[in-house]
PDB file of N, CA and C in Angstrom:
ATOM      1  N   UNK A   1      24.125  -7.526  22.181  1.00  0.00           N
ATOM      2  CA  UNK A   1      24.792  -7.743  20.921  1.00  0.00           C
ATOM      3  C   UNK A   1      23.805  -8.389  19.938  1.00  0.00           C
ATOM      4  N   UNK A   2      24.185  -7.859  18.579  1.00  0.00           N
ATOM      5  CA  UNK A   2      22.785  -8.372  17.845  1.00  0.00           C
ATOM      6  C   UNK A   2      23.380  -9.713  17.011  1.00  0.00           C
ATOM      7  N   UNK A   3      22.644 -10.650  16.655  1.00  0.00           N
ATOM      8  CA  UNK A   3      23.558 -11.317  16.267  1.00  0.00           C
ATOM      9  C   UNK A   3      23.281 -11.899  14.993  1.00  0.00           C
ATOM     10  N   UNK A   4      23.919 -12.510  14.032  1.00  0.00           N
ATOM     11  CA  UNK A   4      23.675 -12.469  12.450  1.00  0.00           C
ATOM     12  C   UNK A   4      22.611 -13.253  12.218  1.00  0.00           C
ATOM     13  N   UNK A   5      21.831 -13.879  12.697  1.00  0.00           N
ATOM     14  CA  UNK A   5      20.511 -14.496  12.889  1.00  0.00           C
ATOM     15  C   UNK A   5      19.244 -12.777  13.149  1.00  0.00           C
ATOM     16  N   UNK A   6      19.308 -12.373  13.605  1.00  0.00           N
ATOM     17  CA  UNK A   6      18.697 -11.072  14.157  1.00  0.00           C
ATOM     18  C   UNK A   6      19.299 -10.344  13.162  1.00  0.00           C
ATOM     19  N   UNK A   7      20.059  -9.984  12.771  1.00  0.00           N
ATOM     20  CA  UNK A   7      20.726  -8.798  12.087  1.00  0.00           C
ATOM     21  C   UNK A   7      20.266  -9.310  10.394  1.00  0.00           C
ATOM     22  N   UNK A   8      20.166 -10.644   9.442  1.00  0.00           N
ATOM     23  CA  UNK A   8      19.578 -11.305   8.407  1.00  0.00           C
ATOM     24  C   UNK A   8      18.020 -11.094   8.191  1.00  0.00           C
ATOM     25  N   UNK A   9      17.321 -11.821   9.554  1.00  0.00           N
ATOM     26  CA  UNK A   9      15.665 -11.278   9.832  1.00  0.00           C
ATOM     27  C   UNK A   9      16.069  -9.695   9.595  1.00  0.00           C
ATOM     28  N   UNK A  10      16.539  -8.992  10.150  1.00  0.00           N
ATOM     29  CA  UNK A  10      16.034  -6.723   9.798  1.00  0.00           C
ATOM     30  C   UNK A  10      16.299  -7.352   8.727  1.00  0.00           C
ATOM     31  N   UNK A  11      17.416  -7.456   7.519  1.00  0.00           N
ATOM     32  CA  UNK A  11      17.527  -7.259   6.215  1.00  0.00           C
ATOM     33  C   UNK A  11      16.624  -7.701   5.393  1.00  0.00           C
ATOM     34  N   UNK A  12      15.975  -9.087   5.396  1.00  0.00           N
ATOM     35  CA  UNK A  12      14.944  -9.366   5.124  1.00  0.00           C
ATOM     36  C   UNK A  12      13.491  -8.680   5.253  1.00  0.00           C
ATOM     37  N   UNK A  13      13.672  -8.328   6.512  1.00  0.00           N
ATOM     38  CA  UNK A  13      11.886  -7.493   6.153  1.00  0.00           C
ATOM     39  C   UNK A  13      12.116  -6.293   5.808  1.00  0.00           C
ATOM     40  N   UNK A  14      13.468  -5.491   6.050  1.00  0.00           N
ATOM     41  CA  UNK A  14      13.359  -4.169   5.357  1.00  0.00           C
ATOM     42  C   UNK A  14      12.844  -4.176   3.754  1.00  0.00           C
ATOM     43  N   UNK A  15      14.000  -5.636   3.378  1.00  0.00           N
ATOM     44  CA  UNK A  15      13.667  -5.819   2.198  1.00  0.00           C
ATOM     45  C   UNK A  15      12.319  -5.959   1.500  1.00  0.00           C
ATOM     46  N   UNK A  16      11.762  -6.834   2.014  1.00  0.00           N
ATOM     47  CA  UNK A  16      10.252  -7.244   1.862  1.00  0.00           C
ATOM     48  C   UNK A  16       9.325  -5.595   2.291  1.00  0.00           C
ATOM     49  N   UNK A  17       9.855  -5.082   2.685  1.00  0.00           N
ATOM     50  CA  UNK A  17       8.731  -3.807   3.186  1.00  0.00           C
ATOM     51  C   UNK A  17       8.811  -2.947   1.777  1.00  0.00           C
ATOM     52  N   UNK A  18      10.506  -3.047   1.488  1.00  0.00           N
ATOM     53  CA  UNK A  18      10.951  -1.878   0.425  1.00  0.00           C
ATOM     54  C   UNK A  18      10.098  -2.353  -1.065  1.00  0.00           C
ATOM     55  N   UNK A  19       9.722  -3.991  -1.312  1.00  0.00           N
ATOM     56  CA  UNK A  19       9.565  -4.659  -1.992  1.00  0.00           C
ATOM     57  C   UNK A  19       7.906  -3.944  -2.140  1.00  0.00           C
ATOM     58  N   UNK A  20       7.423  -4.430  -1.498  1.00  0.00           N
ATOM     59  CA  UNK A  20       5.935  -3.674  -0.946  1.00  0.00           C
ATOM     60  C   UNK A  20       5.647  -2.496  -1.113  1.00  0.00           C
ATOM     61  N   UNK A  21       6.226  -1.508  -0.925  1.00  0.00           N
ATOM     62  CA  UNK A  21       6.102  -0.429  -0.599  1.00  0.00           C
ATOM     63  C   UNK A  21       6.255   0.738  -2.378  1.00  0.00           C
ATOM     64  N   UNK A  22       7.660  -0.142  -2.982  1.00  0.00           N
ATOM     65  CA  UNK A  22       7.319   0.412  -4.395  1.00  0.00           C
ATOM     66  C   UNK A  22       6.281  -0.498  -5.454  1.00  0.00           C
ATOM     67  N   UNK A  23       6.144  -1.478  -5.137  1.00  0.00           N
ATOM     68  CA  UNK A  23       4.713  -2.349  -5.750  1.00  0.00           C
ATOM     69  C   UNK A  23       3.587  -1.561  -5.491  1.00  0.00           C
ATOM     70  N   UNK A  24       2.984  -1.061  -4.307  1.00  0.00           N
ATOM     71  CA  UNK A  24       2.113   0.109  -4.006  1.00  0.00           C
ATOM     72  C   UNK A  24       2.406   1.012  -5.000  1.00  0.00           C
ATOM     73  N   UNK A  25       3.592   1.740  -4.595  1.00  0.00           N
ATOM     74  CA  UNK A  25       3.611   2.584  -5.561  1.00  0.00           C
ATOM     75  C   UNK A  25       3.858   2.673  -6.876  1.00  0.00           C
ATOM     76  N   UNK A  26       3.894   1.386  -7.354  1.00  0.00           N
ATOM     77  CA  UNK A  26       3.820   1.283  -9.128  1.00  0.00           C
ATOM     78  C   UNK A  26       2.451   0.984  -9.518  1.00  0.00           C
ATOM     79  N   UNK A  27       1.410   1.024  -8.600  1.00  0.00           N
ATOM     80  CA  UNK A  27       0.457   0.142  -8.549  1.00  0.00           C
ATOM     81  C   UNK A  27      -0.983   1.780  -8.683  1.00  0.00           C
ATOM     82  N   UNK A  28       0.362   2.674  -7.770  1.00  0.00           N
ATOM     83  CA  UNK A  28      -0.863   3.979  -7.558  1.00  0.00           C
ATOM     84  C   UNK A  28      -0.417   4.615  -9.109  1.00  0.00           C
ATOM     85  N   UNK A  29       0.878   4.705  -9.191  1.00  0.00           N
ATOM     86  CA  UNK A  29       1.069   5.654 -10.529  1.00  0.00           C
ATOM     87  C   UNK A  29       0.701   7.008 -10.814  1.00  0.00           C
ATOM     88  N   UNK A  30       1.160   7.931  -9.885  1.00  0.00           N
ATOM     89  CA  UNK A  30       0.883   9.492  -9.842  1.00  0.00           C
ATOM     90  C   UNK A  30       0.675  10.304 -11.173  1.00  0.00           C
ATOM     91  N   UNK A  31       1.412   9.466 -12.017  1.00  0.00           N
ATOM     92  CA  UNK A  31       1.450  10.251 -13.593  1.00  0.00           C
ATOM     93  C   UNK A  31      -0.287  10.738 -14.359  1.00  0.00           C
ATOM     94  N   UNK A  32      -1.065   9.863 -13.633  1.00  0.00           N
ATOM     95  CA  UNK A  32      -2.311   9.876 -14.405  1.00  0.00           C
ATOM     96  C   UNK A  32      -3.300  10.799 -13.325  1.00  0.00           C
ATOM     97  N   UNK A  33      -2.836  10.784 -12.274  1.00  0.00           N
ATOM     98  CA  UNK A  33      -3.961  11.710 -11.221  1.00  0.00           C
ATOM     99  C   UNK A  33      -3.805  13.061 -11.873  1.00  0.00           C
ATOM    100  N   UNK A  34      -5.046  13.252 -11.371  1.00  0.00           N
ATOM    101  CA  UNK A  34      -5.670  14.672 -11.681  1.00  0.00           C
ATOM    102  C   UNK A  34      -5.299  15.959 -10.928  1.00  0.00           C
ATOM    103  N   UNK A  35      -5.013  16.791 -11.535  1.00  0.00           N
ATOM    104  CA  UNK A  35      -4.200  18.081 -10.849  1.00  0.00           C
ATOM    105  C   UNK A  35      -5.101  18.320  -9.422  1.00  0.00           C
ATOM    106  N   UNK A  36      -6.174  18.638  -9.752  1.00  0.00           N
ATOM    107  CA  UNK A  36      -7.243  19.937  -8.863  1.00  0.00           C
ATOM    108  C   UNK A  36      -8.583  19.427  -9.096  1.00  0.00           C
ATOM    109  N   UNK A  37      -8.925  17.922  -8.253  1.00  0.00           N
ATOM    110  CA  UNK A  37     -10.407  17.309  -8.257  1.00  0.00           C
ATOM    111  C   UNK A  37     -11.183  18.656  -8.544  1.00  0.00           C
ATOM    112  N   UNK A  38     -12.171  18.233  -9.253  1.00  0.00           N
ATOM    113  CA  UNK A  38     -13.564  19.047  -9.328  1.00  0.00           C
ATOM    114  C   UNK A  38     -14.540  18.883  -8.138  1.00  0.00           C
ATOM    115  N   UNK A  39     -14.078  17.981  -7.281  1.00  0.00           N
ATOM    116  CA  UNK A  39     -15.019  17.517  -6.112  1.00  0.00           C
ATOM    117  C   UNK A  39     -14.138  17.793  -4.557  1.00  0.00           C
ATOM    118  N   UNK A  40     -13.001  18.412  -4.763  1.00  0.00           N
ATOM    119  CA  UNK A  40     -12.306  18.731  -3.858  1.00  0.00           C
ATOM    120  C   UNK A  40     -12.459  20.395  -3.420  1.00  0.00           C
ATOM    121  N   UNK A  41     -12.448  20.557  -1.839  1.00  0.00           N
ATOM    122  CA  UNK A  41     -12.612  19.601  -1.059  1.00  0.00           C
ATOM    123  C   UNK A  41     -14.124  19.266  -0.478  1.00  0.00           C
ATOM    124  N   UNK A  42     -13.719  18.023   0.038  1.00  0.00           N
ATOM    125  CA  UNK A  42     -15.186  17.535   0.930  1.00  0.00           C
ATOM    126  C   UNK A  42     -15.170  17.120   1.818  1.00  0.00           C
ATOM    127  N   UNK A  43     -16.463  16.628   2.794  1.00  0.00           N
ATOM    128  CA  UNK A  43     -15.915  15.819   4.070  1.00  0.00           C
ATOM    129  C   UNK A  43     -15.216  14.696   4.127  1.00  0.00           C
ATOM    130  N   UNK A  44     -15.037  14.015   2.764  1.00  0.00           N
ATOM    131  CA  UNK A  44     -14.607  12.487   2.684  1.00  0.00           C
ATOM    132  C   UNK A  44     -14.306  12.464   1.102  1.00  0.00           C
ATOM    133  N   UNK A  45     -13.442  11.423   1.293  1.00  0.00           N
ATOM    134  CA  UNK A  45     -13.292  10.726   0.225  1.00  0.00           C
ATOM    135  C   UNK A  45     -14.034  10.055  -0.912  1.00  0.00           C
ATOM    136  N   UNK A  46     -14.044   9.880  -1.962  1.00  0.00           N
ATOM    137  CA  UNK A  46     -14.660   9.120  -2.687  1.00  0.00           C
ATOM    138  C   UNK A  46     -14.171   7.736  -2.781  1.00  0.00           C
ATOM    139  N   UNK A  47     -15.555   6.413  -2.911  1.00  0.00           N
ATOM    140  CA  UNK A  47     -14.396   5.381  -3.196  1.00  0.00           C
ATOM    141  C   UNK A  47     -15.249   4.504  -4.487  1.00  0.00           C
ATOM    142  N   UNK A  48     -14.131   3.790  -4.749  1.00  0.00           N
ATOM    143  CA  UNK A  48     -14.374   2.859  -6.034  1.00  0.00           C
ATOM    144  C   UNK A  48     -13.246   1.560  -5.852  1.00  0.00           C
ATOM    145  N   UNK A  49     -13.977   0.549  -6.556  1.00  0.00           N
ATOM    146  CA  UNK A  49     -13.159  -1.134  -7.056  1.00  0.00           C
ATOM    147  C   UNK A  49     -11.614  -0.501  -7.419  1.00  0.00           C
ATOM    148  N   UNK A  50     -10.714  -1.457  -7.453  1.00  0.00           N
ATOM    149  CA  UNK A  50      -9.718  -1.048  -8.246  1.00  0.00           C
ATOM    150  C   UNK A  50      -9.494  -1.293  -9.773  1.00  0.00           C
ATOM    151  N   UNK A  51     -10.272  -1.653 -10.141  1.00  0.00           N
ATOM    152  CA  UNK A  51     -10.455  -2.334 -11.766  1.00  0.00           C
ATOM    153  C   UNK A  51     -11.018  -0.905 -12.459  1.00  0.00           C
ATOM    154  N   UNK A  52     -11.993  -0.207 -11.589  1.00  0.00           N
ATOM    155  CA  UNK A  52     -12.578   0.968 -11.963  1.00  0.00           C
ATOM    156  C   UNK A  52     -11.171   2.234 -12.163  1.00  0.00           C
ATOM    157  N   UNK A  53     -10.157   1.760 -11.409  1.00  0.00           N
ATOM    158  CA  UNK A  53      -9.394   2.838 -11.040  1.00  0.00           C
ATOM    159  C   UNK A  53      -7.783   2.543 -11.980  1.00  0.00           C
ATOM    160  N   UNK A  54      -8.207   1.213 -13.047  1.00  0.00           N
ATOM    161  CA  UNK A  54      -6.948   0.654 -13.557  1.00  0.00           C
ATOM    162  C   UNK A  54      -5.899   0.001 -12.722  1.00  0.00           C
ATOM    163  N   UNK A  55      -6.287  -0.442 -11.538  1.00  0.00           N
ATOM    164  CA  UNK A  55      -5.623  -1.197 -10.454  1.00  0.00           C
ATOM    165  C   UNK A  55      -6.052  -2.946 -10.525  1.00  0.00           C
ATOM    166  N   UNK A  56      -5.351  -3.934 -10.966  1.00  0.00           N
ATOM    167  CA  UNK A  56      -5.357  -5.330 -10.764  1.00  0.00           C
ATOM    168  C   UNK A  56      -5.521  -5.542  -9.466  1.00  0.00           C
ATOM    169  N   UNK A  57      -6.939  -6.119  -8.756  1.00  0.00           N
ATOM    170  CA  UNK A  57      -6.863  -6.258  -7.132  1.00  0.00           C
ATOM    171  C   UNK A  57      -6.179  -7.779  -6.882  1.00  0.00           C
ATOM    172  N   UNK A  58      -5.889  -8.268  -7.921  1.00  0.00           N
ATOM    173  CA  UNK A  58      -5.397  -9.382  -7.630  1.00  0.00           C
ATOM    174  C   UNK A  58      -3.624  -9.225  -7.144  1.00  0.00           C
ATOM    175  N   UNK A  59      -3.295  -7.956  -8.148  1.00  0.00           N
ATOM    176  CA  UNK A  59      -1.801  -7.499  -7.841  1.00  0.00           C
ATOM    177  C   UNK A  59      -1.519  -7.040  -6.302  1.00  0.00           C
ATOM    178  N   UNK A  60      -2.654  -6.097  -5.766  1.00  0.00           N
ATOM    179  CA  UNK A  60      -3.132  -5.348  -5.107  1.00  0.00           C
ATOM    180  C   UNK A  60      -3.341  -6.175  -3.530  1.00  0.00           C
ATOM    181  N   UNK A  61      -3.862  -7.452  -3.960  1.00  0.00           N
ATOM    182  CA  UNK A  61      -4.064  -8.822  -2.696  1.00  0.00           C
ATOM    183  C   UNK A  61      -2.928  -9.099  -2.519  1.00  0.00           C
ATOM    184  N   UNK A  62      -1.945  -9.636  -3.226  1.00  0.00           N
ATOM    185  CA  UNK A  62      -0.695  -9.734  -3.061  1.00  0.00           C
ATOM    186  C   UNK A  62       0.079  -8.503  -2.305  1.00  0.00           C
ATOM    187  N   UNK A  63      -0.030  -7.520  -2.887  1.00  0.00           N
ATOM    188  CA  UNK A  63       1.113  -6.587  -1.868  1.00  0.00           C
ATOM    189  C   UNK A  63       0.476  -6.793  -0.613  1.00  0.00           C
ATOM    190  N   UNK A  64      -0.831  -6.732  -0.393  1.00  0.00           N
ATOM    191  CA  UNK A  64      -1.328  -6.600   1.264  1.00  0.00           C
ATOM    192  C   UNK A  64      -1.068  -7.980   2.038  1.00  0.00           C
ATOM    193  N   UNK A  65      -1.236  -8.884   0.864  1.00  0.00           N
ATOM    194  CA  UNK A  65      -0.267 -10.471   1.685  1.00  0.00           C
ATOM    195  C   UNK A  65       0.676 -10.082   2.070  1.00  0.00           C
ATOM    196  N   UNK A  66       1.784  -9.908   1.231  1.00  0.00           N
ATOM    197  CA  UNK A  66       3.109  -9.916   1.471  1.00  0.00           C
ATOM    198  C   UNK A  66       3.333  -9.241   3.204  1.00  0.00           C
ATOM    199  N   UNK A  67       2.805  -7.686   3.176  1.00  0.00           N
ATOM    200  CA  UNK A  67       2.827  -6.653   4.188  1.00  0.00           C
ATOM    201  C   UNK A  67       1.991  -7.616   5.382  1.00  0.00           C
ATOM    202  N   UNK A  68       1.060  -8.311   5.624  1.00  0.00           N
ATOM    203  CA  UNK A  68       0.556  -8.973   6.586  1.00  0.00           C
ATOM    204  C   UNK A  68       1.109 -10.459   6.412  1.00  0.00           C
ATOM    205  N   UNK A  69       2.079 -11.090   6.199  1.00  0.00           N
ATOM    206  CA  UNK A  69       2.869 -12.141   5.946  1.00  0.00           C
ATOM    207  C   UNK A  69       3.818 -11.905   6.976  1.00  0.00           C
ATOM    208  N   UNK A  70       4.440 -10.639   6.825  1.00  0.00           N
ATOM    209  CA  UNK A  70       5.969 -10.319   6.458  1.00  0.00           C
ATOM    210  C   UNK A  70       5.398 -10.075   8.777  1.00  0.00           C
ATOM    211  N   UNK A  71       5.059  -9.812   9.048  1.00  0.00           N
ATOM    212  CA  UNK A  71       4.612  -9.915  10.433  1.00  0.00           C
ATOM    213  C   UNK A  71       5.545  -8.508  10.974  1.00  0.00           C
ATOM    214  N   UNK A  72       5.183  -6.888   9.922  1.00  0.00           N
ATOM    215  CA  UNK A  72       6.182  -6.401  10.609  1.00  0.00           C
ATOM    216  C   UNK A  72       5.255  -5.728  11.524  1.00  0.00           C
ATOM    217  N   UNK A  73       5.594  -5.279  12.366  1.00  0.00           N
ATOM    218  CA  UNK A  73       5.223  -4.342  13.835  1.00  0.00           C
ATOM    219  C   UNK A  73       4.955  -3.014  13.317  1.00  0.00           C
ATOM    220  N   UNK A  74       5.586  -2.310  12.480  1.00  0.00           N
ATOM    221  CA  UNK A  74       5.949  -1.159  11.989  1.00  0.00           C
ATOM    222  C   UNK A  74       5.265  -0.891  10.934  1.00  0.00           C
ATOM    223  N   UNK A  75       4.140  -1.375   9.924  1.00  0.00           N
ATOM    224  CA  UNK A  75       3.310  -1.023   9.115  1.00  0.00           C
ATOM    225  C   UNK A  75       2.036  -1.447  10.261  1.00  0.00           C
ATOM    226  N   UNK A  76       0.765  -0.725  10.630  1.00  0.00           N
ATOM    227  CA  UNK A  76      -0.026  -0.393  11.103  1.00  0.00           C
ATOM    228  C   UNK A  76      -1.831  -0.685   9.889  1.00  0.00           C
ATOM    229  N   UNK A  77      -1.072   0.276   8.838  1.00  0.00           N
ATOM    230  CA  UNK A  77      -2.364   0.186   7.753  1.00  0.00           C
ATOM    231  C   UNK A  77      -1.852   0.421   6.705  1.00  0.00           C
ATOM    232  N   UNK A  78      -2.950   0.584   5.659  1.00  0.00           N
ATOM    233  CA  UNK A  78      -2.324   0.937   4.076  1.00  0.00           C
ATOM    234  C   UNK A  78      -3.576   1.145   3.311  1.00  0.00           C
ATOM    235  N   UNK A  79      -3.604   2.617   3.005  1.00  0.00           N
ATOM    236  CA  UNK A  79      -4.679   3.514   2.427  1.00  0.00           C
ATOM    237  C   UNK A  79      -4.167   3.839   1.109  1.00  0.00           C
ATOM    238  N   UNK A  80      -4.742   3.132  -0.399  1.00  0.00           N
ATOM    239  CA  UNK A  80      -4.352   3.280  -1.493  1.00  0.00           C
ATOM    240  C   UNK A  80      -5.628   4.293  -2.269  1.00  0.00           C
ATOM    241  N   UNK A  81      -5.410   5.836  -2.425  1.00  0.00           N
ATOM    242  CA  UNK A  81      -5.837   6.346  -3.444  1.00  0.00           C
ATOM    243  C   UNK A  81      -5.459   6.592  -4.734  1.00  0.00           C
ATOM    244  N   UNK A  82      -6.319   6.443  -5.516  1.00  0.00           N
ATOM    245  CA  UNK A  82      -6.066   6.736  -7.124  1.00  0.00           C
ATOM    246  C   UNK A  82      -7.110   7.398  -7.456  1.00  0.00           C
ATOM    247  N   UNK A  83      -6.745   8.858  -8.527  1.00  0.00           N
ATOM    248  CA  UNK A  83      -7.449   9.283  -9.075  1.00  0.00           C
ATOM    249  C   UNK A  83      -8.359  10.020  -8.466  1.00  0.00           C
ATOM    250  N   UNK A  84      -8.244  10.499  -7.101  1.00  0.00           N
ATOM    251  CA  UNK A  84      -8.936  10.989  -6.072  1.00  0.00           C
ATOM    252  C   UNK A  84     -10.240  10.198  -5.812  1.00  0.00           C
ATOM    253  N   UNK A  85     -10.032   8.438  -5.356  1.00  0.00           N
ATOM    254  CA  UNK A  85     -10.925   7.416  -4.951  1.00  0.00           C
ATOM    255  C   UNK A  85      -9.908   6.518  -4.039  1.00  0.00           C
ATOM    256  N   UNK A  86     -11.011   6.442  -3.022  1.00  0.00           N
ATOM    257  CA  UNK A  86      -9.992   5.116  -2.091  1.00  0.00           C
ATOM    258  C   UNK A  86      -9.961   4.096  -2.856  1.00  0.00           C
ATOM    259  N   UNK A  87      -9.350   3.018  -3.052  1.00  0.00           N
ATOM    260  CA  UNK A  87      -9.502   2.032  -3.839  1.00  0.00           C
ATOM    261  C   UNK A  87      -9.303   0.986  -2.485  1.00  0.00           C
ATOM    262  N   UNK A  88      -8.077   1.355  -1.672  1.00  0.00           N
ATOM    263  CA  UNK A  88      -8.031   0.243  -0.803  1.00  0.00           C
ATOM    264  C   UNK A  88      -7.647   1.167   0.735  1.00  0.00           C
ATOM    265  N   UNK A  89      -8.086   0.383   1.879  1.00  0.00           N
ATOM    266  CA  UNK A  89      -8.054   0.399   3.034  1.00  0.00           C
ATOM    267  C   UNK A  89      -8.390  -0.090   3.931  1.00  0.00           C
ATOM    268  N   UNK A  90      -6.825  -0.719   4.320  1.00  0.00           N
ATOM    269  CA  UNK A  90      -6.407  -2.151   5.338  1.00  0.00           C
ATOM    270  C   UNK A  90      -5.764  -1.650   6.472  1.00  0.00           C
ATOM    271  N   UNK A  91      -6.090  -2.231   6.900  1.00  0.00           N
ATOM    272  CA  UNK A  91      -5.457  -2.343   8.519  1.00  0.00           C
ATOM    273  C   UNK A  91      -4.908  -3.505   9.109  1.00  0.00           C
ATOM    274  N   UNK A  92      -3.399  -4.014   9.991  1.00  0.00           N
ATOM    275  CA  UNK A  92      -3.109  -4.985   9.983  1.00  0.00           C
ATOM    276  C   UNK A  92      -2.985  -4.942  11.613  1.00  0.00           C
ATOM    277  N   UNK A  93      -3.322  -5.615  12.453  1.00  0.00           N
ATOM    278  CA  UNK A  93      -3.592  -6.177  13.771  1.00  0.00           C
ATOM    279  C   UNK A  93      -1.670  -6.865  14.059  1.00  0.00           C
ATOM    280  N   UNK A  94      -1.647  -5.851  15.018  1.00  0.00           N
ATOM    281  CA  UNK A  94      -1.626  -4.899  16.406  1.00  0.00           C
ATOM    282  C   UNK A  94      -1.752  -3.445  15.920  1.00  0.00           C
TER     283      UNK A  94
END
């Protein structure tokens, strides 16, 4: 039986994940990427700062706090491209 102590913790980190998860994505902003890279495809990615890419890394430190705070089991990593450039790629232990 789960009990409202256990059942408050899920609501909370779903919350905090959901919180995270559109901050990322207000953060990537699809509206401005480019249809059909001129450099696509290749073996790899291109990468750049996020300041280069119109990304605040200070905004950017924060979501990856929050996501390695939040101690969930269930986020693994978090690979942010913009503009066809990695800007960020984290990995969170386990």
């Amino acid at each position: 039986m789960i009990t409202r102590n256990e059942r408050r913790r899920t609501v909370v980190l779903m919350a905090k994940t959901a919180f995270a998860v559109l901050l990322i994505l207000w953060l990537v902003n699809p509206a401005g990427a480019q249809e059909s890279p001129e450099y696509w495809p290749t073996e790899g990615w291109r990468s750049s700062s996020p300041e280069e890419q119109g990304i605040d890394s200070a905004v950017l430190a924060a979501a990856i706090n929050i996501l390695y705070e939040q101690d969930s089991s269930n986020i693994h990593s978090l690979l942010v491209i913009r503009n066809g450039y990695v800007v960020t790629d984290a990995y969170f232990y386990p």
